[in-house]
PDB file of N, CA and C in Angstrom:
ATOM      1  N   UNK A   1     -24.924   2.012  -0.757  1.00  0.00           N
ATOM      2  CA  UNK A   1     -23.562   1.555  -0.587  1.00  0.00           C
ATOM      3  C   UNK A   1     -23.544   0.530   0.550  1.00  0.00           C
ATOM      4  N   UNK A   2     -23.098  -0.194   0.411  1.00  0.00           N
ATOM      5  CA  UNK A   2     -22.629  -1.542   1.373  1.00  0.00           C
ATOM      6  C   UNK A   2     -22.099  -1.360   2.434  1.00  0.00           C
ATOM      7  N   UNK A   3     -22.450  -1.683   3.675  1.00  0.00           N
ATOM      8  CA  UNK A   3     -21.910  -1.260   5.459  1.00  0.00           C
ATOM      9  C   UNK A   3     -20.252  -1.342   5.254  1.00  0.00           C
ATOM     10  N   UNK A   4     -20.115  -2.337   4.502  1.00  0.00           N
ATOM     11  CA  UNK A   4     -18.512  -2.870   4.788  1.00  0.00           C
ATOM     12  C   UNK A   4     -17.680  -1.984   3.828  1.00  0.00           C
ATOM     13  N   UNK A   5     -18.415  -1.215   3.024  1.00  0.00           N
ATOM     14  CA  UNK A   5     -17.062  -0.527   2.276  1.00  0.00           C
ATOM     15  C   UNK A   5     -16.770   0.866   3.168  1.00  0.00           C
ATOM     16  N   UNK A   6     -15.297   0.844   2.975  1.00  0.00           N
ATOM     17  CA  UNK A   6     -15.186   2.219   3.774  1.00  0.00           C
ATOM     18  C   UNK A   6     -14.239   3.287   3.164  1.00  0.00           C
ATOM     19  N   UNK A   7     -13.972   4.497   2.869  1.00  0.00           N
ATOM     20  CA  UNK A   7     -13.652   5.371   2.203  1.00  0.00           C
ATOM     21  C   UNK A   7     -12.861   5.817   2.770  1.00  0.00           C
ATOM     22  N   UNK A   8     -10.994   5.643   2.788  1.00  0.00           N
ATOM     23  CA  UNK A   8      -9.960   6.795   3.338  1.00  0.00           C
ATOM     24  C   UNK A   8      -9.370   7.620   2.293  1.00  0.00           C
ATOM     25  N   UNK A   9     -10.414   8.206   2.223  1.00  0.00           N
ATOM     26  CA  UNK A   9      -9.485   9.894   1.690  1.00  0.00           C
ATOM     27  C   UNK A   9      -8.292  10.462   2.212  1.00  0.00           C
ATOM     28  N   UNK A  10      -8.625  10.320   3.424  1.00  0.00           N
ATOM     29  CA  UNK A  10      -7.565  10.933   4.337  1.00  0.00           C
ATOM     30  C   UNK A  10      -6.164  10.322   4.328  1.00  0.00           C
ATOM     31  N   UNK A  11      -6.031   9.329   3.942  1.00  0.00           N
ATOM     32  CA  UNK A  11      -4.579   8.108   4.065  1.00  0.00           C
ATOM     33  C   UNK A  11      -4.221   8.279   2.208  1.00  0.00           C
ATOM     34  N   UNK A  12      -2.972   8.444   2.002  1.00  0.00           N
ATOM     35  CA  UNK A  12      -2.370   8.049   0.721  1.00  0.00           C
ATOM     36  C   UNK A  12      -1.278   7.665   0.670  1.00  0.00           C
ATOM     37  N   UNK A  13      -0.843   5.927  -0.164  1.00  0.00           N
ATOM     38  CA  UNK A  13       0.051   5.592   0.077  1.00  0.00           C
ATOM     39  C   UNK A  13       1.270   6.189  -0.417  1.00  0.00           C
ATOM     40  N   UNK A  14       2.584   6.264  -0.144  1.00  0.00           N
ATOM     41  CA  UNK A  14       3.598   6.756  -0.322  1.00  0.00           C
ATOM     42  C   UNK A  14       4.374   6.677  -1.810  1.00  0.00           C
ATOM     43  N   UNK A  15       4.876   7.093  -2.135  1.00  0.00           N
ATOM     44  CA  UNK A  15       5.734   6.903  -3.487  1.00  0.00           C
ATOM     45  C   UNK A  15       6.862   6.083  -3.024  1.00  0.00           C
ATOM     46  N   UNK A  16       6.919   4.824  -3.528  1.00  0.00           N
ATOM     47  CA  UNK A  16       7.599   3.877  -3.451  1.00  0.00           C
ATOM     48  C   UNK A  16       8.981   3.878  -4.378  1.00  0.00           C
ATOM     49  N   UNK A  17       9.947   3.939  -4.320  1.00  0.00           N
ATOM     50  CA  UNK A  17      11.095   3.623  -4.959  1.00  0.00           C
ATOM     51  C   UNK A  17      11.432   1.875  -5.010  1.00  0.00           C
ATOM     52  N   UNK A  18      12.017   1.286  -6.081  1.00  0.00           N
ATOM     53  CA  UNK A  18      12.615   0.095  -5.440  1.00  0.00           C
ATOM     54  C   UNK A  18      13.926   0.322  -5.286  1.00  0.00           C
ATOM     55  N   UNK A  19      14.344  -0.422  -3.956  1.00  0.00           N
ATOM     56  CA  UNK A  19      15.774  -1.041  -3.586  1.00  0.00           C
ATOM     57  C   UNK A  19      16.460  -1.392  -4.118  1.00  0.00           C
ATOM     58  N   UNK A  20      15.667  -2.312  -5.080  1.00  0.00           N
ATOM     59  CA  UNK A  20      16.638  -3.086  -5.815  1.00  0.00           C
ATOM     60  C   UNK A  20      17.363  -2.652  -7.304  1.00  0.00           C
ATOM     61  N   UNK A  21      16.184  -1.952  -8.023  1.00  0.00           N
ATOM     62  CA  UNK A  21      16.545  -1.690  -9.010  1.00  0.00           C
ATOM     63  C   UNK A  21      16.965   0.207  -9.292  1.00  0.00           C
ATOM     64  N   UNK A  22      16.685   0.928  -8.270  1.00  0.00           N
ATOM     65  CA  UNK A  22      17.451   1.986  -7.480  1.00  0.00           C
ATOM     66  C   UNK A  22      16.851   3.139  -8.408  1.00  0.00           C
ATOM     67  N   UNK A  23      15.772   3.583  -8.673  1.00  0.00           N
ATOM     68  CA  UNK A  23      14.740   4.417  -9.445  1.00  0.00           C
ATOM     69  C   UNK A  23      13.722   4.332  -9.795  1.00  0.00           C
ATOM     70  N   UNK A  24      13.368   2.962 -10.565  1.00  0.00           N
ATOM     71  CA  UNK A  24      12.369   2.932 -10.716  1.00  0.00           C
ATOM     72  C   UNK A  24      10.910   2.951  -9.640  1.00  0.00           C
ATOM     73  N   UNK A  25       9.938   3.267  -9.737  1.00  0.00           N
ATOM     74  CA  UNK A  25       8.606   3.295  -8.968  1.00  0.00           C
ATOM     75  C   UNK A  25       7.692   2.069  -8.730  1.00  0.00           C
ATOM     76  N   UNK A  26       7.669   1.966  -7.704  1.00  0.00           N
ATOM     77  CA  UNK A  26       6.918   0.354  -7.728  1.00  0.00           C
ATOM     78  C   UNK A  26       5.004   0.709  -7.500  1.00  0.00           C
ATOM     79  N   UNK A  27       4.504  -0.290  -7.857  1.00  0.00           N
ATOM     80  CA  UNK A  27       2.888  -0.019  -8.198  1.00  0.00           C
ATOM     81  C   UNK A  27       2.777  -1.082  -6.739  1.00  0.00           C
ATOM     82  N   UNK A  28       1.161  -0.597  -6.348  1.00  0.00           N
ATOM     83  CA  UNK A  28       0.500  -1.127  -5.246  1.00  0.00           C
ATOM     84  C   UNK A  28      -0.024  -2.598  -5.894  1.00  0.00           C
ATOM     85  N   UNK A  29       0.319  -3.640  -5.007  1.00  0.00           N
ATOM     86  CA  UNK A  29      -0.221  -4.910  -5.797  1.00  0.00           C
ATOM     87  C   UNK A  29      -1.077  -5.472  -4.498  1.00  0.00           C
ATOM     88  N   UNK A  30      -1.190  -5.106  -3.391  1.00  0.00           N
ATOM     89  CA  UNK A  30      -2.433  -5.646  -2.877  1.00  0.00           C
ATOM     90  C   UNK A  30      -2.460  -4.542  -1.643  1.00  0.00           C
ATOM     91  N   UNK A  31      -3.882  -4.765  -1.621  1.00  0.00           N
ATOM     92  CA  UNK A  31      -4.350  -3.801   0.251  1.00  0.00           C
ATOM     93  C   UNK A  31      -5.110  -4.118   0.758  1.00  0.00           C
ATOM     94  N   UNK A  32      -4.428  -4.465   2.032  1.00  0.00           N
ATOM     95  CA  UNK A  32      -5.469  -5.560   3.417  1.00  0.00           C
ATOM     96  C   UNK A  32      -5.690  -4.301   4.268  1.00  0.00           C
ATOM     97  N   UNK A  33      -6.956  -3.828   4.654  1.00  0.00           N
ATOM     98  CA  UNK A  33      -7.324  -3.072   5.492  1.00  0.00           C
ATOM     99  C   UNK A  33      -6.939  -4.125   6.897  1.00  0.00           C
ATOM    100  N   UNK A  34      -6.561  -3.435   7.765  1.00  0.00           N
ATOM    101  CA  UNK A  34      -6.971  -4.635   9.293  1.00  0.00           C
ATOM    102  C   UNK A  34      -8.726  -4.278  10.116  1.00  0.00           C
ATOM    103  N   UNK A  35      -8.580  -5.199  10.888  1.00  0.00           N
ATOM    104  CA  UNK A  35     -10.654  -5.173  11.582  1.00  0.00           C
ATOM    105  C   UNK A  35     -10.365  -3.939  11.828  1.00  0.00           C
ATOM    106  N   UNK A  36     -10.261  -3.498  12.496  1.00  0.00           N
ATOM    107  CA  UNK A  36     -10.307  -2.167  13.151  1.00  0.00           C
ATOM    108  C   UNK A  36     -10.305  -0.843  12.031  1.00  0.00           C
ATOM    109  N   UNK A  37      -9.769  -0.970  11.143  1.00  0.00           N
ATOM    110  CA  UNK A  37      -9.776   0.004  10.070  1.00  0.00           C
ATOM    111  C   UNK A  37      -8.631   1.670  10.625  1.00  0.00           C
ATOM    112  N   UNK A  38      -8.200   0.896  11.388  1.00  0.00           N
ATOM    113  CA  UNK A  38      -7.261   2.044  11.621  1.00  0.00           C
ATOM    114  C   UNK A  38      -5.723   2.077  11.194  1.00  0.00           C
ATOM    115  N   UNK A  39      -5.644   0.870  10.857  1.00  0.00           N
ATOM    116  CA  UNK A  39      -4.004   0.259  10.134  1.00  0.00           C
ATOM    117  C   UNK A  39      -4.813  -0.177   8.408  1.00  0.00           C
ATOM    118  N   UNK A  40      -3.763   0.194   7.615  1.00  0.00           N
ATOM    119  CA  UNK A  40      -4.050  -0.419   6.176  1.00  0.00           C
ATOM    120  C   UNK A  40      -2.527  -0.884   5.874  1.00  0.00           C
ATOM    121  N   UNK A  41      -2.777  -2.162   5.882  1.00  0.00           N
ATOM    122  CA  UNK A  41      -1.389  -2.736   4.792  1.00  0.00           C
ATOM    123  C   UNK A  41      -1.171  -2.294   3.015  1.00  0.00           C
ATOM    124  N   UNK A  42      -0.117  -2.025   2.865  1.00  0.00           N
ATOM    125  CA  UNK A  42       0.022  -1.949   1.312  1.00  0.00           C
ATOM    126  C   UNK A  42       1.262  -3.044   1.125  1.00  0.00           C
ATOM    127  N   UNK A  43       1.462  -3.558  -0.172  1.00  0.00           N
ATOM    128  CA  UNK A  43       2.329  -4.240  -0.840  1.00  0.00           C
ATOM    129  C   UNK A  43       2.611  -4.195  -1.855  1.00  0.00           C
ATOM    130  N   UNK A  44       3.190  -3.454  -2.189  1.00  0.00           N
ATOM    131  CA  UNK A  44       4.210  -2.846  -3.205  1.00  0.00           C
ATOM    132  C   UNK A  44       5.155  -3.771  -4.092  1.00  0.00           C
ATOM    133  N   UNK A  45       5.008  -3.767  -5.174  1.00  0.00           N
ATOM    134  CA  UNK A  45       5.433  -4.829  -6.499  1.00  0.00           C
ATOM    135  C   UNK A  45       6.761  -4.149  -7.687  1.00  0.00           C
ATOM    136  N   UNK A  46       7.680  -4.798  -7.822  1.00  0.00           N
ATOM    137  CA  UNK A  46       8.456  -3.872  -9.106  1.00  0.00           C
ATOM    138  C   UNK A  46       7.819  -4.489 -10.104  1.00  0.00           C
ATOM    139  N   UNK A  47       7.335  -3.836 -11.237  1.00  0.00           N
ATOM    140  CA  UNK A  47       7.406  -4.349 -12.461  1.00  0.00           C
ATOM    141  C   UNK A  47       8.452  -5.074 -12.740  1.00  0.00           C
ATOM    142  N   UNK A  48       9.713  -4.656 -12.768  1.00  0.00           N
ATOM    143  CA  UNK A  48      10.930  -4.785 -13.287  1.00  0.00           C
ATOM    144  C   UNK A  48      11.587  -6.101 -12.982  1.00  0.00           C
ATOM    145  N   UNK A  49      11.789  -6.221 -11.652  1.00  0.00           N
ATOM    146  CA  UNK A  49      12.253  -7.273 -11.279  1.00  0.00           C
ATOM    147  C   UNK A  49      11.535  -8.347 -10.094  1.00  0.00           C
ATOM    148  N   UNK A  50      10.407  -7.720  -9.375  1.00  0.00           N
ATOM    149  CA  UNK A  50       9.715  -8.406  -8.893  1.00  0.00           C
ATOM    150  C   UNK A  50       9.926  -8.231  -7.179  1.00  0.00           C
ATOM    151  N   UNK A  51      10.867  -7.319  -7.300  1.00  0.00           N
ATOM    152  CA  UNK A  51      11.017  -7.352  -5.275  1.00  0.00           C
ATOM    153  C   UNK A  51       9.268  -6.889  -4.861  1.00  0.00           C
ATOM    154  N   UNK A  52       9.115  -7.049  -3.917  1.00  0.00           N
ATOM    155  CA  UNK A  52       8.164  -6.903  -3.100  1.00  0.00           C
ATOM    156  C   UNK A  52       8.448  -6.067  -1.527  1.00  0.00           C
ATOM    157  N   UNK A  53       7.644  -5.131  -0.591  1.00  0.00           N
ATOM    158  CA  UNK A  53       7.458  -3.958   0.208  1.00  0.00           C
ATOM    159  C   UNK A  53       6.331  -4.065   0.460  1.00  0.00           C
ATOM    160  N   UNK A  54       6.344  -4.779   2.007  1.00  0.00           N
ATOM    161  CA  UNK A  54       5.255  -4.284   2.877  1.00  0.00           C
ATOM    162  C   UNK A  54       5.376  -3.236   3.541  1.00  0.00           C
ATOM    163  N   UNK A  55       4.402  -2.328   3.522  1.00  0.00           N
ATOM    164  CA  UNK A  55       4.119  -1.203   4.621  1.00  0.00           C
ATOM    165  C   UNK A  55       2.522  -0.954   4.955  1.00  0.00           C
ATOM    166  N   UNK A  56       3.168  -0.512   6.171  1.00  0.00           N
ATOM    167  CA  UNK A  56       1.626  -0.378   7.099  1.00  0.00           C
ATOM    168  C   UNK A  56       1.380   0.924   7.557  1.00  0.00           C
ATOM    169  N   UNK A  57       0.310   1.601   7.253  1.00  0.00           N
ATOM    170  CA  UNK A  57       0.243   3.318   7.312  1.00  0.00           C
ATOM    171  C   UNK A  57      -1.231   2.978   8.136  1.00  0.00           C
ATOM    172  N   UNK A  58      -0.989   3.890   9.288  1.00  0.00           N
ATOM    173  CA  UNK A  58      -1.930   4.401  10.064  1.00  0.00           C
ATOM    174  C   UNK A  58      -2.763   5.322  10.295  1.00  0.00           C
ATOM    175  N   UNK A  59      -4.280   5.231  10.403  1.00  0.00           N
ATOM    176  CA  UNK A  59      -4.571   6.100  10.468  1.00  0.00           C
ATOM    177  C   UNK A  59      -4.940   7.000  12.074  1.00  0.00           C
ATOM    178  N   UNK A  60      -4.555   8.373  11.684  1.00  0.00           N
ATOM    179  CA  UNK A  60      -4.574   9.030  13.015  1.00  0.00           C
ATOM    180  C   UNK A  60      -5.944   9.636  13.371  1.00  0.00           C
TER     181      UNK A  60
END
């Protein structure tokens, strides 16, 4: 396995609702680990209508 891949089991991103469209579930559309590997960005996509949700989950 490759130095640079790294495995958080421990972190799972959240169940996303959208705002906009007020039920439906939005899917993960990209994830930027940061250098340090202790912050992971997620960005969150509606199918539906297209809003977009950044969040940043830490790890402890």
């Amino acid at each position: 396995m490759p130095a640079y891949i790294h495995h958080h089991d421990d972190i799972e991103p959240a169940f996303v609702i959208c705002p906009s469209c007020v039920g439906l579930s939005m899917f993960v559309r990209d994830v930027e680990p940061h250098w340090s590997m202790a912050k992971i960005d997620f960005t969150y996509e509606c199918a539906d209508c297209g809003a977009e949700i950044k969040q940043t989950i830490i790890k402890h």
